[in-house]
PDB file of N, CA and C in Angstrom:
ATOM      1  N   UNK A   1     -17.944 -40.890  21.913  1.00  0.00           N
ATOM      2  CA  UNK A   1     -16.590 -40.454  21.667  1.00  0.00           C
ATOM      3  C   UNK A   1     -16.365 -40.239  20.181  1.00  0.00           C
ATOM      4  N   UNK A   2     -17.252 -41.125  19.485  1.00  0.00           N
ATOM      5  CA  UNK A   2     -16.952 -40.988  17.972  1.00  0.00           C
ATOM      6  C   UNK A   2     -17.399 -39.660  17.013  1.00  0.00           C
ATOM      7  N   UNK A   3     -18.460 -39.230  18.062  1.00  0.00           N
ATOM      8  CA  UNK A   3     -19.253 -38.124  17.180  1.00  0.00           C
ATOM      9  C   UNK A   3     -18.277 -36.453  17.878  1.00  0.00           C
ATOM     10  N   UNK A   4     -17.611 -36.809  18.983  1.00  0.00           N
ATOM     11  CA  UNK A   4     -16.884 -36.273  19.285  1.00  0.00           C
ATOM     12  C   UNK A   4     -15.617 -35.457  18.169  1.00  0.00           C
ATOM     13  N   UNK A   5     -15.357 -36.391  18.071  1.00  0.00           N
ATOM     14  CA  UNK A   5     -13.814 -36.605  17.050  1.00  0.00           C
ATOM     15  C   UNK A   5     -14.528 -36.083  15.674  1.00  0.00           C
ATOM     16  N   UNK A   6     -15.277 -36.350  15.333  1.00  0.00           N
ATOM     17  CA  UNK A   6     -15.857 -36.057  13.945  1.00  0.00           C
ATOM     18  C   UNK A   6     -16.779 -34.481  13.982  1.00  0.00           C
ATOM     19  N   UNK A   7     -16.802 -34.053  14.877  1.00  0.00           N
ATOM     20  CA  UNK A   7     -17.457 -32.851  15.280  1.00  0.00           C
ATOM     21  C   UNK A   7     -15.595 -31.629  14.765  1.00  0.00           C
ATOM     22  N   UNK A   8     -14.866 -32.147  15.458  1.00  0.00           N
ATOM     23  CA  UNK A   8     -13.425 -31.347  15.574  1.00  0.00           C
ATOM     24  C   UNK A   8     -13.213 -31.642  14.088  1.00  0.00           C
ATOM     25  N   UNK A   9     -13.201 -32.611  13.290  1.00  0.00           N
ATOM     26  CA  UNK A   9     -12.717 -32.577  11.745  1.00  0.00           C
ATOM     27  C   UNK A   9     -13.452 -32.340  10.842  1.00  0.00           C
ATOM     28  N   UNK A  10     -15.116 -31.602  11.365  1.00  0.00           N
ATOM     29  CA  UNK A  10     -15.987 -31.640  10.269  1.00  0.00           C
ATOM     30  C   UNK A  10     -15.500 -29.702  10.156  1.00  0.00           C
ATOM     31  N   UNK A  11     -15.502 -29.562   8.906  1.00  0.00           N
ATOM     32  CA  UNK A  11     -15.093 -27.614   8.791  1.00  0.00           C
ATOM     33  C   UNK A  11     -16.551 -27.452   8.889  1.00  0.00           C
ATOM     34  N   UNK A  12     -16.659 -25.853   9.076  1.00  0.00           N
ATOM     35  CA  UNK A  12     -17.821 -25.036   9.241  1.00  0.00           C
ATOM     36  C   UNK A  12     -18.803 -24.807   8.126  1.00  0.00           C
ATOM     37  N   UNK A  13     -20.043 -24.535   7.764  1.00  0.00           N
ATOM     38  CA  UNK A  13     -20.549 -24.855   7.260  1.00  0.00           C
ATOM     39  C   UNK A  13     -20.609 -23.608   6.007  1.00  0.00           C
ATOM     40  N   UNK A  14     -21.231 -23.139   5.208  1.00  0.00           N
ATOM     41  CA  UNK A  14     -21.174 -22.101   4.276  1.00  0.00           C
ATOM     42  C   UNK A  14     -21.388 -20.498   4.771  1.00  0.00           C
ATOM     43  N   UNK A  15     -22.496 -20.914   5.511  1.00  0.00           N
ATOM     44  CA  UNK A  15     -22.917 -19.878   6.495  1.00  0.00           C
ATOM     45  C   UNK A  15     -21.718 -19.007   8.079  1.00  0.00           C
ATOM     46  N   UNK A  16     -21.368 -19.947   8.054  1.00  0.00           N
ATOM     47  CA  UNK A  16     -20.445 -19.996   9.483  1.00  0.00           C
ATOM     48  C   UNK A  16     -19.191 -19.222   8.555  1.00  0.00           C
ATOM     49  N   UNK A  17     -19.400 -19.525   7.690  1.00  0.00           N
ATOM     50  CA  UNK A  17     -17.037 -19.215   7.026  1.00  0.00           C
ATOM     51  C   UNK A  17     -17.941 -17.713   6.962  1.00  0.00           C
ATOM     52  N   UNK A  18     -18.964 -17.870   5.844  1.00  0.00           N
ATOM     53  CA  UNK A  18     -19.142 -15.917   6.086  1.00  0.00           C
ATOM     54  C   UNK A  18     -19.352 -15.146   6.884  1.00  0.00           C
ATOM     55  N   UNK A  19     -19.721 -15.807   8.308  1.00  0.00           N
ATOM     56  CA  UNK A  19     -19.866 -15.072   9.155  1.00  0.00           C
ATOM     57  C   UNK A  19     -18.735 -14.505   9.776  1.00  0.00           C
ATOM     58  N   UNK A  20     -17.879 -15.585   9.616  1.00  0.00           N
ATOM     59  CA  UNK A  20     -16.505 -15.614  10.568  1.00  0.00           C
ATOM     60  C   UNK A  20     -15.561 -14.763   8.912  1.00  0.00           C
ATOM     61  N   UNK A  21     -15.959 -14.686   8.191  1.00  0.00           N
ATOM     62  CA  UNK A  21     -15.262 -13.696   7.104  1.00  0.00           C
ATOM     63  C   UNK A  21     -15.241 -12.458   7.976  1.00  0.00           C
ATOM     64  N   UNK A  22     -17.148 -12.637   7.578  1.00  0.00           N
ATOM     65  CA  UNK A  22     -16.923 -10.603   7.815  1.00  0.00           C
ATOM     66  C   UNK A  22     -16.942 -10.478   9.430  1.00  0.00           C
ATOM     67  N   UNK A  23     -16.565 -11.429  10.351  1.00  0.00           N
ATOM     68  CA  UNK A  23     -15.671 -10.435  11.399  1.00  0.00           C
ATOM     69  C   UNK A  23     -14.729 -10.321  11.305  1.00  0.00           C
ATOM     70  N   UNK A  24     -13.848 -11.068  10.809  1.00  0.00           N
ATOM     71  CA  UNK A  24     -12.974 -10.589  10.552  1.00  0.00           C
ATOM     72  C   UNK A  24     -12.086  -9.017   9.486  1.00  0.00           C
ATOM     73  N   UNK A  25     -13.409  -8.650   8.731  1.00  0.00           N
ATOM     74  CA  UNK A  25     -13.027  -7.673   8.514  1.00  0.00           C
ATOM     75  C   UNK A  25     -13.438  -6.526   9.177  1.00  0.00           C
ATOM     76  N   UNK A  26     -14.677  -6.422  10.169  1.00  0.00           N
ATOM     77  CA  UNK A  26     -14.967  -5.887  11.109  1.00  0.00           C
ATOM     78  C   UNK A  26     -13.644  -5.894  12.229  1.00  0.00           C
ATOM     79  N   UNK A  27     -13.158  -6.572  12.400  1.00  0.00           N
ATOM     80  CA  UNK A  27     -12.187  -6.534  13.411  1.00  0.00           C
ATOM     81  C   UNK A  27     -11.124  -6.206  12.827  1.00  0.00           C
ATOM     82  N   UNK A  28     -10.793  -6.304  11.920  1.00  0.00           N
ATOM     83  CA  UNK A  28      -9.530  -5.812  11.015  1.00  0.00           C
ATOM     84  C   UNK A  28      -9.762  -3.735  10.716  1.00  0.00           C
ATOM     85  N   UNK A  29     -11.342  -3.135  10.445  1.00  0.00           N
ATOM     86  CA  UNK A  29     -11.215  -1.796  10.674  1.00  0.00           C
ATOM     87  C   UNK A  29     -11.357  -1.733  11.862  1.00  0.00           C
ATOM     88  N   UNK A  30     -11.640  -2.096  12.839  1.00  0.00           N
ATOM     89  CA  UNK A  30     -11.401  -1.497  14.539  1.00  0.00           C
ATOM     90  C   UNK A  30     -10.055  -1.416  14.813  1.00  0.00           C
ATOM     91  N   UNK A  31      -9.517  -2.341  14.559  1.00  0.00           N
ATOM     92  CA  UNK A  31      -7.839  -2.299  14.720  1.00  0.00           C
ATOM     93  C   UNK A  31      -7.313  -1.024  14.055  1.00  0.00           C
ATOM     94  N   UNK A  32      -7.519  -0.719  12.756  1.00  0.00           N
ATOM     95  CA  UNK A  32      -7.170  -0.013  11.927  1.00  0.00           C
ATOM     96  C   UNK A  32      -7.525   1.374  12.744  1.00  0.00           C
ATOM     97  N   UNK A  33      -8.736   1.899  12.757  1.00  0.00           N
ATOM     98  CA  UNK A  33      -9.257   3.087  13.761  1.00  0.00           C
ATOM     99  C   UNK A  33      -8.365   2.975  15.073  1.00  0.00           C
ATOM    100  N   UNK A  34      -8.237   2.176  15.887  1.00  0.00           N
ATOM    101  CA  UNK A  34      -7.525   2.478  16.846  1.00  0.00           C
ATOM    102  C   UNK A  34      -6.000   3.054  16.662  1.00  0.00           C
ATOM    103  N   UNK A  35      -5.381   2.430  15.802  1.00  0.00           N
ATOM    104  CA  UNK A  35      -3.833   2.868  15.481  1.00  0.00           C
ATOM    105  C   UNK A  35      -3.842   3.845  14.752  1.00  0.00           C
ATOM    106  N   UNK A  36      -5.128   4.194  13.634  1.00  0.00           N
ATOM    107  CA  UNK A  36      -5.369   5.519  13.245  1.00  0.00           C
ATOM    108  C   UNK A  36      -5.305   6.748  14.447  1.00  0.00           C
ATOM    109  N   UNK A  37      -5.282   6.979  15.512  1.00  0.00           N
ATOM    110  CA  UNK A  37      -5.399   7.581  16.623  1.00  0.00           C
ATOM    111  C   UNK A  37      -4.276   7.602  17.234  1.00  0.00           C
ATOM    112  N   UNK A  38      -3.235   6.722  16.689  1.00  0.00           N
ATOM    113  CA  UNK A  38      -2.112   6.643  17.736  1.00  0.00           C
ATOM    114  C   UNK A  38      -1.026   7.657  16.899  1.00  0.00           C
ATOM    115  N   UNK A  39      -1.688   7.603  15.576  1.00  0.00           N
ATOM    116  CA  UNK A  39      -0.783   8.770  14.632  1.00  0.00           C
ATOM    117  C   UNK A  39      -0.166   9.927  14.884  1.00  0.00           C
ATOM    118  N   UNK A  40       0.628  10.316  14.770  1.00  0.00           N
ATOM    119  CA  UNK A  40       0.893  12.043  15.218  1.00  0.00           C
ATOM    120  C   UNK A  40       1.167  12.535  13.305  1.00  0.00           C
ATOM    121  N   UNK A  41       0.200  13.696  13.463  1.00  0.00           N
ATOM    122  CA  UNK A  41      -0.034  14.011  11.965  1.00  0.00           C
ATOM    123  C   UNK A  41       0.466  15.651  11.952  1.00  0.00           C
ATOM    124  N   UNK A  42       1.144  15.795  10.395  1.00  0.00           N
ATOM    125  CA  UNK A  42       1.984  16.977  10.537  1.00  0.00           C
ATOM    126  C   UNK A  42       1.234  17.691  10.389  1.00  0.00           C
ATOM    127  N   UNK A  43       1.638  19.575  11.221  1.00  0.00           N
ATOM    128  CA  UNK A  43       0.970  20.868  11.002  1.00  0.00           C
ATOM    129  C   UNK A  43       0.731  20.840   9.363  1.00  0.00           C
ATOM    130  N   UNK A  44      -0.034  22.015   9.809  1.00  0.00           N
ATOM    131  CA  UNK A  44       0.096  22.598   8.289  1.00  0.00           C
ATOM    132  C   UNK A  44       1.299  22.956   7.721  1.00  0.00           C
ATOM    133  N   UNK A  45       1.837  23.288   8.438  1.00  0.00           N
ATOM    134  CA  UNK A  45       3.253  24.277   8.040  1.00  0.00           C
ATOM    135  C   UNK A  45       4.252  23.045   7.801  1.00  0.00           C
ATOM    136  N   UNK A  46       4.388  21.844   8.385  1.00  0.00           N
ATOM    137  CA  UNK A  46       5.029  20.623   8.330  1.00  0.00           C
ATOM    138  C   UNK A  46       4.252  20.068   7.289  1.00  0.00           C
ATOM    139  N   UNK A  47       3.281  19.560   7.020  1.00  0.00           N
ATOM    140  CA  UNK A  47       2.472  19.549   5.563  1.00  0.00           C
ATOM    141  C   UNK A  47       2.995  20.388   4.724  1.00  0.00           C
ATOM    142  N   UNK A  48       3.345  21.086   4.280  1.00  0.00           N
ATOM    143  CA  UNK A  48       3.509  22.365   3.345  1.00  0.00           C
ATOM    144  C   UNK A  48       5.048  22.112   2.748  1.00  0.00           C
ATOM    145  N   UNK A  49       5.728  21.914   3.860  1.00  0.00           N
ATOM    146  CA  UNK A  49       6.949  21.475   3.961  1.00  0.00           C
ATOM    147  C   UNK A  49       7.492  20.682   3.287  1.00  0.00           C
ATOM    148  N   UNK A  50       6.928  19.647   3.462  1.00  0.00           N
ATOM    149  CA  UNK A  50       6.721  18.206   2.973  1.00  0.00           C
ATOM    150  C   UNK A  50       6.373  18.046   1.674  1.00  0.00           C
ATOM    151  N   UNK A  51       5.590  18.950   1.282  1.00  0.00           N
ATOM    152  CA  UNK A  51       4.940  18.773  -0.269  1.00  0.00           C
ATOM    153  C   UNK A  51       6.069  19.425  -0.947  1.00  0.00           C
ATOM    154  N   UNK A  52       6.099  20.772  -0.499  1.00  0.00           N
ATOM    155  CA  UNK A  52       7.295  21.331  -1.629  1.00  0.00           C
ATOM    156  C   UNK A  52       8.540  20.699  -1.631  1.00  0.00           C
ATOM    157  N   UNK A  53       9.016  19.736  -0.401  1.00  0.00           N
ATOM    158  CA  UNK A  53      10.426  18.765  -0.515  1.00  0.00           C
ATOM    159  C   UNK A  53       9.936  17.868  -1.505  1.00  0.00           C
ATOM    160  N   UNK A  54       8.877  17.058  -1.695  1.00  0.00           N
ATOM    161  CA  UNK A  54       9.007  15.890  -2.734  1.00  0.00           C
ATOM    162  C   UNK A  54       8.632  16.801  -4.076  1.00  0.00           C
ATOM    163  N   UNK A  55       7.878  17.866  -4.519  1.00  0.00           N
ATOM    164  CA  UNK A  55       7.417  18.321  -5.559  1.00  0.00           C
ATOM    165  C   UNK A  55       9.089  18.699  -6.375  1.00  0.00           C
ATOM    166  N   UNK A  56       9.621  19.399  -5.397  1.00  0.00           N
ATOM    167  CA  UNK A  56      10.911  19.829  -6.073  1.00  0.00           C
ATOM    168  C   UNK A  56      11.772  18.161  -6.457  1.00  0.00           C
ATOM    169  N   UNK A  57      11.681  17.313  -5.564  1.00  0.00           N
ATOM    170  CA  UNK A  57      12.167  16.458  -5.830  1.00  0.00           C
ATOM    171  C   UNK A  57      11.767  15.881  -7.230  1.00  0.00           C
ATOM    172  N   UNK A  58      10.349  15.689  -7.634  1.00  0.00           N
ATOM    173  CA  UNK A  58       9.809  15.253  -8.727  1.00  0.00           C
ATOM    174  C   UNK A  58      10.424  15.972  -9.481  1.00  0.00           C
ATOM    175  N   UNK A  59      10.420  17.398  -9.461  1.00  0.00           N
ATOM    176  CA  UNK A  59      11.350  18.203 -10.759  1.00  0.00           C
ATOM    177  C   UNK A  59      12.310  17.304 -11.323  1.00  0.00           C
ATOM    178  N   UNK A  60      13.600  17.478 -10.205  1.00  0.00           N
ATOM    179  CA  UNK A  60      14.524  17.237 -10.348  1.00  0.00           C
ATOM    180  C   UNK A  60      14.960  16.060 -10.405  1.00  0.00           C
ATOM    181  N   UNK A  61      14.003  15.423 -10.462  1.00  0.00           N
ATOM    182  CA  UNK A  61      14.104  13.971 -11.104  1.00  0.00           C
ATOM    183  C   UNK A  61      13.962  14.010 -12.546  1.00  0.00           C
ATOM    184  N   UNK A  62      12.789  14.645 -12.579  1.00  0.00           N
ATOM    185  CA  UNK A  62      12.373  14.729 -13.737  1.00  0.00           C
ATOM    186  C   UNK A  62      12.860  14.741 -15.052  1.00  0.00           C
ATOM    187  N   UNK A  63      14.184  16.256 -14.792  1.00  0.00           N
ATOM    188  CA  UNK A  63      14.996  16.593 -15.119  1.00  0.00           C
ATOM    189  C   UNK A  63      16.391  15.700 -15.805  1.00  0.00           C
ATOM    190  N   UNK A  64      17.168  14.617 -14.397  1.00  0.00           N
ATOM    191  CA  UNK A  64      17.740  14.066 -14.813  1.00  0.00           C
ATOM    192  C   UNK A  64      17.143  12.881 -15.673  1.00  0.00           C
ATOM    193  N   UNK A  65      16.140  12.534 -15.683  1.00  0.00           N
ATOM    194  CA  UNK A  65      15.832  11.186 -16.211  1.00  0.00           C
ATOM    195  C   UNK A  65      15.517  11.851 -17.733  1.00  0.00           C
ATOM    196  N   UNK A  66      15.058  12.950 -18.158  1.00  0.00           N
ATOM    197  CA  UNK A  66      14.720  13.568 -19.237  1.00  0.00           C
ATOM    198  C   UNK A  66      16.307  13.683 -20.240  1.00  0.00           C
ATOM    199  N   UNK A  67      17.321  13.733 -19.135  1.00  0.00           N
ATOM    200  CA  UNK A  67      18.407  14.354 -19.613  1.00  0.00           C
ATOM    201  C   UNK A  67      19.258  12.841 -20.257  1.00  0.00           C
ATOM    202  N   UNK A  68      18.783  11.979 -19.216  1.00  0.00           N
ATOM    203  CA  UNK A  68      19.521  10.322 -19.821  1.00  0.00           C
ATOM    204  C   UNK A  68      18.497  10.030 -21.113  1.00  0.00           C
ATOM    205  N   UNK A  69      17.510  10.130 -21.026  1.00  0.00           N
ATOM    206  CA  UNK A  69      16.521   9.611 -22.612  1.00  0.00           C
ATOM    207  C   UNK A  69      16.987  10.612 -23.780  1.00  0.00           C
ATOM    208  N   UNK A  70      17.214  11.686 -23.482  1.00  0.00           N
ATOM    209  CA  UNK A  70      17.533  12.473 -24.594  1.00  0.00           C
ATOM    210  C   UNK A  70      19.355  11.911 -24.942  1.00  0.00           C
ATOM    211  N   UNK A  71      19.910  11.817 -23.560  1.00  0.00           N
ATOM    212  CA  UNK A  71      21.325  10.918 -24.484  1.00  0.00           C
ATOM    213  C   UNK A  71      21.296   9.760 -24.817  1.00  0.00           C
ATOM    214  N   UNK A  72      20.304   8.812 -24.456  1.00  0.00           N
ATOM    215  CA  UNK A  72      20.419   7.044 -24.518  1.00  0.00           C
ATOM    216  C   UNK A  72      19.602   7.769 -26.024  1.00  0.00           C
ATOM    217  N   UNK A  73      18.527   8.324 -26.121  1.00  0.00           N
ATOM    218  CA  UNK A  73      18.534   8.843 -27.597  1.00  0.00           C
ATOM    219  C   UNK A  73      19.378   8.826 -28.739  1.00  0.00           C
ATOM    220  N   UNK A  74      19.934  10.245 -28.645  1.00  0.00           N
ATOM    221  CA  UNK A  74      20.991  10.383 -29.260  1.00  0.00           C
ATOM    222  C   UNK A  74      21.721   9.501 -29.683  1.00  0.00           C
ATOM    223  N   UNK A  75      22.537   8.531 -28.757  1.00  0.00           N
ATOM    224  CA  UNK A  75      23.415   7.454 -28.858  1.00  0.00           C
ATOM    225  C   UNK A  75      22.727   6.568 -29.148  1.00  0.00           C
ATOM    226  N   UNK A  76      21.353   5.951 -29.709  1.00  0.00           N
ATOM    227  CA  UNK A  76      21.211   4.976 -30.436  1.00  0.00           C
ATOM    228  C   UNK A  76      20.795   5.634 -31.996  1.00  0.00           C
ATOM    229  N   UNK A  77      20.477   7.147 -32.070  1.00  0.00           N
ATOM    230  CA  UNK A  77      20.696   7.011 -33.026  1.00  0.00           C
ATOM    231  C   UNK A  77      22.184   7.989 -33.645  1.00  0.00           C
ATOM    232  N   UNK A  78      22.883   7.600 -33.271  1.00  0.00           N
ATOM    233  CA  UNK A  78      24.583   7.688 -33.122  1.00  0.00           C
ATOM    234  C   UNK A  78      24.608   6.276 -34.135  1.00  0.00           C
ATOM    235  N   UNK A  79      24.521   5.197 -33.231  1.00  0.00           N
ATOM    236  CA  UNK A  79      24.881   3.949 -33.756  1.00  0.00           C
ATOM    237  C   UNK A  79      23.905   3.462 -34.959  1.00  0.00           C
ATOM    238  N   UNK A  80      22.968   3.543 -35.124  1.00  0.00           N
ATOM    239  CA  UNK A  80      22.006   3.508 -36.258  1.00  0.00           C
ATOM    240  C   UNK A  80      21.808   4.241 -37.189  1.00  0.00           C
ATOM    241  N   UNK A  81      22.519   4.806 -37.044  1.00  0.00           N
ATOM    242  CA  UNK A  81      22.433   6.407 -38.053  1.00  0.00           C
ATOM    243  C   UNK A  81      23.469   5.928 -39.534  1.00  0.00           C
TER     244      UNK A  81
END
């Protein structure tokens, strides 16, 4: 009974944790591949779409954030001036 009990609290040995590592990352890309498959991925034309909505977006970000540095500019050297 004693070697019992001490079998359940002894951890695995150096060999055993790496083994049980890399299934786990083996089992972590199978998972991954399977839900890769469950994807629904846009046309081209929905691709295309998509790029020119965020590209313009980057502009126009671009734009305003260019437009606050050039006044937070200005206005410090407003006050330092």
């Amino acid at each position: 009974m004693a070697k019992a009990e001490e079998n359940k609290n002894t951890k695995p040995g150096f060999v055993q944790r790496c083994v049980n590592f890399f299934k786990g990352i083996g089992r972590s890309f199978k998972n991954m591949f399977h839900e890769l498959k469950k994807v629904s991925w846009p046309s081209k034309k929905e691709l295309l779409n998509y790029s020119v909505v965020v590209f313009v977006f980057m502009i126009v970000m671009g734009v305003i954030i260019g437009v606050f540095d050039l006044g937070a500019g200005a206005l410090i050297r407003l006050i330092t001036g």
